[in-house]
PDB file of N, CA and C in Angstrom:
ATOM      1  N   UNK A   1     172.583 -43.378-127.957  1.00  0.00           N
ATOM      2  CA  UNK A   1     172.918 -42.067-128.494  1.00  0.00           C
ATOM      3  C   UNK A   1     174.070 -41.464-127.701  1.00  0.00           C
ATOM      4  N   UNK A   2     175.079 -40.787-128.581  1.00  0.00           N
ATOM      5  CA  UNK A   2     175.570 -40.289-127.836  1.00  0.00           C
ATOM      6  C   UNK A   2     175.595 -39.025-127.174  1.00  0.00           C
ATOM      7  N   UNK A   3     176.369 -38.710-125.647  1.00  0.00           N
ATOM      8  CA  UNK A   3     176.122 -37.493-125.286  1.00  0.00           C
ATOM      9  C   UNK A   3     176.187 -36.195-125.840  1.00  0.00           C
ATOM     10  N   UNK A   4     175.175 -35.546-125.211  1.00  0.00           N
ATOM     11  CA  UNK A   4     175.342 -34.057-126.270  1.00  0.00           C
ATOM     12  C   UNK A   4     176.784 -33.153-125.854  1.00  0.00           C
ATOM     13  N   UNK A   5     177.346 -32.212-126.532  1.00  0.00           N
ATOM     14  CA  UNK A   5     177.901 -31.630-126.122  1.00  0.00           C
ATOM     15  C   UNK A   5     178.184 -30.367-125.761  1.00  0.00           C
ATOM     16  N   UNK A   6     178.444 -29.586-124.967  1.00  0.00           N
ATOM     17  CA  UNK A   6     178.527 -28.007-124.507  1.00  0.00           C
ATOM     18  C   UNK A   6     178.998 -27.294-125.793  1.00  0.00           C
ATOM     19  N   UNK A   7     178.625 -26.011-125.903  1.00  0.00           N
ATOM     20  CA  UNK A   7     178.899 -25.549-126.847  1.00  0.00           C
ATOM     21  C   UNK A   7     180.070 -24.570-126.415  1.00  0.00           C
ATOM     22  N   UNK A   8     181.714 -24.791-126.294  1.00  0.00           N
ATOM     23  CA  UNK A   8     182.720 -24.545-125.742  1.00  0.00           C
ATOM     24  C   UNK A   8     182.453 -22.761-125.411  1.00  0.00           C
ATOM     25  N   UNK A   9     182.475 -22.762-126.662  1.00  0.00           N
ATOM     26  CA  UNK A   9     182.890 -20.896-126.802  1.00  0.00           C
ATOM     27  C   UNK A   9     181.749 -20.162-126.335  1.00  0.00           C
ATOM     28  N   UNK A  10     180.484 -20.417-126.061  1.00  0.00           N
ATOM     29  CA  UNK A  10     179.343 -20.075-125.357  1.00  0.00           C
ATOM     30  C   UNK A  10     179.862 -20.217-123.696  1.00  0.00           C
ATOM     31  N   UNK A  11     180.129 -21.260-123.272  1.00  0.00           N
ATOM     32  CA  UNK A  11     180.345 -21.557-122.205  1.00  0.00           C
ATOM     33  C   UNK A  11     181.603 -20.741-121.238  1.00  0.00           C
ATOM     34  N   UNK A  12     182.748 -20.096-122.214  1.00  0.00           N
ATOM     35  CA  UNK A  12     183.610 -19.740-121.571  1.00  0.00           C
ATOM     36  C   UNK A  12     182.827 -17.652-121.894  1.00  0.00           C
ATOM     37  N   UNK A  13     181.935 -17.756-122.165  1.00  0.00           N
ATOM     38  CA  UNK A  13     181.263 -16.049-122.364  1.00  0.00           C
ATOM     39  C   UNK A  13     180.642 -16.102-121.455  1.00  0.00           C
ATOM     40  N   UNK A  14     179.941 -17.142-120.779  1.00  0.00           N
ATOM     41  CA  UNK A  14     178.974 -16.678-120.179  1.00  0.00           C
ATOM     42  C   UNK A  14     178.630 -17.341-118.801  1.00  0.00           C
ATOM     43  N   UNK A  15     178.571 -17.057-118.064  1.00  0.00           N
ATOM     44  CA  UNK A  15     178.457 -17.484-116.514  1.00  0.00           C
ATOM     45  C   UNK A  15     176.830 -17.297-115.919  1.00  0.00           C
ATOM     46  N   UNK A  16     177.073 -19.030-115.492  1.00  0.00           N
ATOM     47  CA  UNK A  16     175.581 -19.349-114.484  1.00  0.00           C
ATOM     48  C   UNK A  16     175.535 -18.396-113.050  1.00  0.00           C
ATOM     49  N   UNK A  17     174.815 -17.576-112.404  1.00  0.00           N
ATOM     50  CA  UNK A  17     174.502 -17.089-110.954  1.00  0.00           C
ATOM     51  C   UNK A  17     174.146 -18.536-110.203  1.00  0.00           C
ATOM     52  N   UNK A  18     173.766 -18.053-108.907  1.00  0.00           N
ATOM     53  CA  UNK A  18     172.949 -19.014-108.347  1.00  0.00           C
ATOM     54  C   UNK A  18     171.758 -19.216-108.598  1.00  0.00           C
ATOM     55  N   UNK A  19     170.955 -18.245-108.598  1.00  0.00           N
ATOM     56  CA  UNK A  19     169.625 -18.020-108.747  1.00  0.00           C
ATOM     57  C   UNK A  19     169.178 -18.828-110.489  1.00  0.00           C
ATOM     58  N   UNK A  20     170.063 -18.740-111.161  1.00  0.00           N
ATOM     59  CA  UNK A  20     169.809 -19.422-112.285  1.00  0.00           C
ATOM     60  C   UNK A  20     170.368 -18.212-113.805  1.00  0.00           C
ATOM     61  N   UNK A  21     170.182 -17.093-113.548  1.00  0.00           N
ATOM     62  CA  UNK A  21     170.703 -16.187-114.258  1.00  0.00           C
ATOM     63  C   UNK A  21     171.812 -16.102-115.239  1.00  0.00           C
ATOM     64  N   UNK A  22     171.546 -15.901-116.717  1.00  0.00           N
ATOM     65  CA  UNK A  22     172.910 -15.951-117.640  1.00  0.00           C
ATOM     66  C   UNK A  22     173.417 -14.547-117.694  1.00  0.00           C
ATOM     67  N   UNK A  23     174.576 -14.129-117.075  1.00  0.00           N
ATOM     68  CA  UNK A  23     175.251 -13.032-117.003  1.00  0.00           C
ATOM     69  C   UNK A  23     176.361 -13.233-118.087  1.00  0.00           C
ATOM     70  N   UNK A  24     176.910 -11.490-118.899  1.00  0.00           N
ATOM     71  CA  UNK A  24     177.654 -11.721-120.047  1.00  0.00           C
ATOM     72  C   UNK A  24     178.437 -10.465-119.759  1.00  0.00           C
ATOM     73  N   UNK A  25     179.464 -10.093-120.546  1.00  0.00           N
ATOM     74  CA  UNK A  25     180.131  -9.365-120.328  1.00  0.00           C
ATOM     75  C   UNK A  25     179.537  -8.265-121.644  1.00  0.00           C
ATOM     76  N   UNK A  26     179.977  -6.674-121.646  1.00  0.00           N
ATOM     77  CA  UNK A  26     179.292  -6.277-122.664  1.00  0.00           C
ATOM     78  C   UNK A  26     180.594  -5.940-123.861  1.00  0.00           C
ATOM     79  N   UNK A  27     180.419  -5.954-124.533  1.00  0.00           N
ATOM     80  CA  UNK A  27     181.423  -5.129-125.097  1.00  0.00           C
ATOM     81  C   UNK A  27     181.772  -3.733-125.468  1.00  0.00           C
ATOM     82  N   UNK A  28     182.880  -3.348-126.481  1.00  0.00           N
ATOM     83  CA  UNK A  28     183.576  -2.153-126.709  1.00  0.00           C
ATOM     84  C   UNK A  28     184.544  -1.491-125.397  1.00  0.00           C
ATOM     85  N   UNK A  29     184.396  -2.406-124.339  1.00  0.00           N
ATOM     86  CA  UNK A  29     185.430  -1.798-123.737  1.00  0.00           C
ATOM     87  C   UNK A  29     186.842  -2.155-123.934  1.00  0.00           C
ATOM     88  N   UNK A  30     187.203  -2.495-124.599  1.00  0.00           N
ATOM     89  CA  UNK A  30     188.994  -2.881-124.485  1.00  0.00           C
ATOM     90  C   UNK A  30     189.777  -2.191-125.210  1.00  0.00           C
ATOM     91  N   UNK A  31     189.286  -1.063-126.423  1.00  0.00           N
ATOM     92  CA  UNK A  31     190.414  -0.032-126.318  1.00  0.00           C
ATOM     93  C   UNK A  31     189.765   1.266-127.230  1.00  0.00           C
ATOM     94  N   UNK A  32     190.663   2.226-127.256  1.00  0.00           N
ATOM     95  CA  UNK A  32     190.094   3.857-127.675  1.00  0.00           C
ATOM     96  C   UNK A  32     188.958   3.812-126.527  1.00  0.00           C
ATOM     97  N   UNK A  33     189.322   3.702-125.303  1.00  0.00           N
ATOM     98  CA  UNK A  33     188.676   4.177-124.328  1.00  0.00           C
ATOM     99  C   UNK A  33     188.870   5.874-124.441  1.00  0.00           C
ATOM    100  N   UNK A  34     189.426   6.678-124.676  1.00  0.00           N
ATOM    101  CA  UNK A  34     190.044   8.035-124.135  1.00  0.00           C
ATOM    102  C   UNK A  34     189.116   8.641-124.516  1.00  0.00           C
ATOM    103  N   UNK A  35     188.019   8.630-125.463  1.00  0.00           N
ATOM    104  CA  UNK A  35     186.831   9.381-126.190  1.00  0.00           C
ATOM    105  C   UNK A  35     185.395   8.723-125.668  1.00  0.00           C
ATOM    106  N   UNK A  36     185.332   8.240-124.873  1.00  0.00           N
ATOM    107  CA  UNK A  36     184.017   7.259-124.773  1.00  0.00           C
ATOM    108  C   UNK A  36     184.032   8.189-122.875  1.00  0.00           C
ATOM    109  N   UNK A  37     183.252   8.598-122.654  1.00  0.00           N
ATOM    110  CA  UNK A  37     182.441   9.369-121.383  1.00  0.00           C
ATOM    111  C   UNK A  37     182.803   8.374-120.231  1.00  0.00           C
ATOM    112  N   UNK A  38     183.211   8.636-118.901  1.00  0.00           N
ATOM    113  CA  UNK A  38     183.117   8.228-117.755  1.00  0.00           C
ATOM    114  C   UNK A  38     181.729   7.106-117.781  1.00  0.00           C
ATOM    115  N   UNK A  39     180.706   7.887-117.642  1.00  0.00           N
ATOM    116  CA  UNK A  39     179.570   6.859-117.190  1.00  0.00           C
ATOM    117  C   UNK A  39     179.526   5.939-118.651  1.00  0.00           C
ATOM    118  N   UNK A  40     179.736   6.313-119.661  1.00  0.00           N
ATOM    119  CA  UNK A  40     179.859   5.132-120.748  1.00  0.00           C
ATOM    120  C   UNK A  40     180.573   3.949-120.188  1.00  0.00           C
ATOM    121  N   UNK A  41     181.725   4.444-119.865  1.00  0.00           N
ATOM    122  CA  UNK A  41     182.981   3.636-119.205  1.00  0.00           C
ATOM    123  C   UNK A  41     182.240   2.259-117.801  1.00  0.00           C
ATOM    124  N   UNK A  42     181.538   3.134-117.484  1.00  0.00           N
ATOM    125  CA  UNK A  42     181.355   2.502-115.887  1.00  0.00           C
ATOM    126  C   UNK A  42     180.093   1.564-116.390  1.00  0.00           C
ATOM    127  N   UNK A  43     179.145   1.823-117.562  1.00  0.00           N
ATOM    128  CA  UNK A  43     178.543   0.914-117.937  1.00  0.00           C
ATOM    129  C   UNK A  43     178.771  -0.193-118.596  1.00  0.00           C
ATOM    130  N   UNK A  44     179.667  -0.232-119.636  1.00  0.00           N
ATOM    131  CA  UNK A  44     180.470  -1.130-120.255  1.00  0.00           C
ATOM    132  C   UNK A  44     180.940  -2.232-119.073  1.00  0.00           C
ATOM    133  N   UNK A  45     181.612  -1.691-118.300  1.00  0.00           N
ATOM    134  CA  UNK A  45     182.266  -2.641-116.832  1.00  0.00           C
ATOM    135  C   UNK A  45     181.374  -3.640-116.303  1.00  0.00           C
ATOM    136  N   UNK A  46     180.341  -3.094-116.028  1.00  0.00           N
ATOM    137  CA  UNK A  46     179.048  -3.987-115.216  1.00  0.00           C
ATOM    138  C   UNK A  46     178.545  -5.249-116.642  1.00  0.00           C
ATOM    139  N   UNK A  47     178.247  -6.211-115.778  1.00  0.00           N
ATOM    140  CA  UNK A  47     178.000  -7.374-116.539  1.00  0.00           C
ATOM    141  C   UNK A  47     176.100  -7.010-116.702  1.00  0.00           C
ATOM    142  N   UNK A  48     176.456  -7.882-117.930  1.00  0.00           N
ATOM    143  CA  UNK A  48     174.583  -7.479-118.227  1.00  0.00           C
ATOM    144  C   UNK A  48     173.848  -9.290-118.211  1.00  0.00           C
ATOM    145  N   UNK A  49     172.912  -9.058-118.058  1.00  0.00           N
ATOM    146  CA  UNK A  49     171.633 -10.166-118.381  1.00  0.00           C
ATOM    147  C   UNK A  49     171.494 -10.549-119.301  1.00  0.00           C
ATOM    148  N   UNK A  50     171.621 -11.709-119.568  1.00  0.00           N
ATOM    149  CA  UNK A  50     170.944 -12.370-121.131  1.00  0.00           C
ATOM    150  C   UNK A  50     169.360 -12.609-120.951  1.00  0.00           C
ATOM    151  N   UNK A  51     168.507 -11.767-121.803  1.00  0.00           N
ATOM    152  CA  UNK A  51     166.974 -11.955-121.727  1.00  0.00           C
ATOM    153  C   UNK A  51     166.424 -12.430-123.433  1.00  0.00           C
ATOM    154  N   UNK A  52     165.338 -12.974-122.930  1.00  0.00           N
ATOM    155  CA  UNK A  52     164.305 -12.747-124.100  1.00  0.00           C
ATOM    156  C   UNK A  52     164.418 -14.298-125.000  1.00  0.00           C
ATOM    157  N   UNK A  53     164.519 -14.325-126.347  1.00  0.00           N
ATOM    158  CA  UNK A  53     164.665 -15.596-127.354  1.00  0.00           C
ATOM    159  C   UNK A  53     166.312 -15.994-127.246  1.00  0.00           C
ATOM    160  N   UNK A  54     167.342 -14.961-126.834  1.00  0.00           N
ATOM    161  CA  UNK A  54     168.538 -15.445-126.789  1.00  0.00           C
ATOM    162  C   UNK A  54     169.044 -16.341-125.576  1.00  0.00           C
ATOM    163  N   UNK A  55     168.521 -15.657-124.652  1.00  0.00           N
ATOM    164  CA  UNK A  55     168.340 -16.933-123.667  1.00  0.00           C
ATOM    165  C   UNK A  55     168.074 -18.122-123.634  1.00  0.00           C
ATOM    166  N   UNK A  56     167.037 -17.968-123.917  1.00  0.00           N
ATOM    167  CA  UNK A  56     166.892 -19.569-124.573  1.00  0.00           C
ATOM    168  C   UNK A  56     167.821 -20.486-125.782  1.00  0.00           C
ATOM    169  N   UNK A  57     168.061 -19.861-126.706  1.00  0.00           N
ATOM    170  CA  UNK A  57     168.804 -20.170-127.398  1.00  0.00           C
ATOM    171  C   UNK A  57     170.444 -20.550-126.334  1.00  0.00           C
ATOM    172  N   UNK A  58     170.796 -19.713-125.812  1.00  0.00           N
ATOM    173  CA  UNK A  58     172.182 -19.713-124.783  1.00  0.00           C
ATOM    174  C   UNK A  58     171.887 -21.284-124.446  1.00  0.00           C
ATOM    175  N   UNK A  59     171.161 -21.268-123.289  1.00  0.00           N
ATOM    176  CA  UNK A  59     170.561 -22.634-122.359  1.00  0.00           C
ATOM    177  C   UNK A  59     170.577 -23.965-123.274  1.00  0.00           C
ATOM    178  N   UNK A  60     170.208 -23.692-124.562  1.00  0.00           N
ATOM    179  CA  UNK A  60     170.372 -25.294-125.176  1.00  0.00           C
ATOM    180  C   UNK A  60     171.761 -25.383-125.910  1.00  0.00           C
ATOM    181  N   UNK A  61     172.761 -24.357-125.879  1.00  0.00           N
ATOM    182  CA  UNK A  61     173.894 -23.979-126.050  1.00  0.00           C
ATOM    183  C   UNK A  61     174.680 -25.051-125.100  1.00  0.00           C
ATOM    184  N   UNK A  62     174.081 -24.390-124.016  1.00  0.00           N
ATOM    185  CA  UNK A  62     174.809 -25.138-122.731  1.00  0.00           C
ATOM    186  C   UNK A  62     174.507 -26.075-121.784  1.00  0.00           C
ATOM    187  N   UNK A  63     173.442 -26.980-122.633  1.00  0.00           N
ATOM    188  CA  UNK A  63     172.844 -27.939-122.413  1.00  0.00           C
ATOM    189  C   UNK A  63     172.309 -28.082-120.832  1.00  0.00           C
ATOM    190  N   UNK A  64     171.570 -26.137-120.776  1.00  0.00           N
ATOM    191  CA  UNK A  64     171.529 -26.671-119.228  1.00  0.00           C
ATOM    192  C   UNK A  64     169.658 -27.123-119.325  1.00  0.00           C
TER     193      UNK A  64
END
């Protein structure tokens, strides 16, 4: 059989931690920022957690 393969465009979204953790970036930040609140702003920035059934789904994405 042949090898499986990474699922490209999954792989360049989303980054392994050490600990094992799928971290993602969030969206709506990249433009008409000027109306969206400071702390909106500063949340958007911070990377979030992939949890729950999508996780899993991610992981056989990325054949880890």
């Amino acid at each position: 059989m042949p090898k499986m393969k990474t699922h490209k465009g999954t792989a360049k979204r989303v980054k392994i931690t050490a600990s094992g953790k799928l971290m993602r970036e969030r969206a709506f930040g990249n433009h008409i920022l000027s109306k969206k609140s400071k702390s909106r702003k500063r949340v958007i920035a911070t990377p979030a957690t992939i949890n729950g059934q999508i996780r899993r789904n991610v992981k056989k994405a990325l054949k880890i």
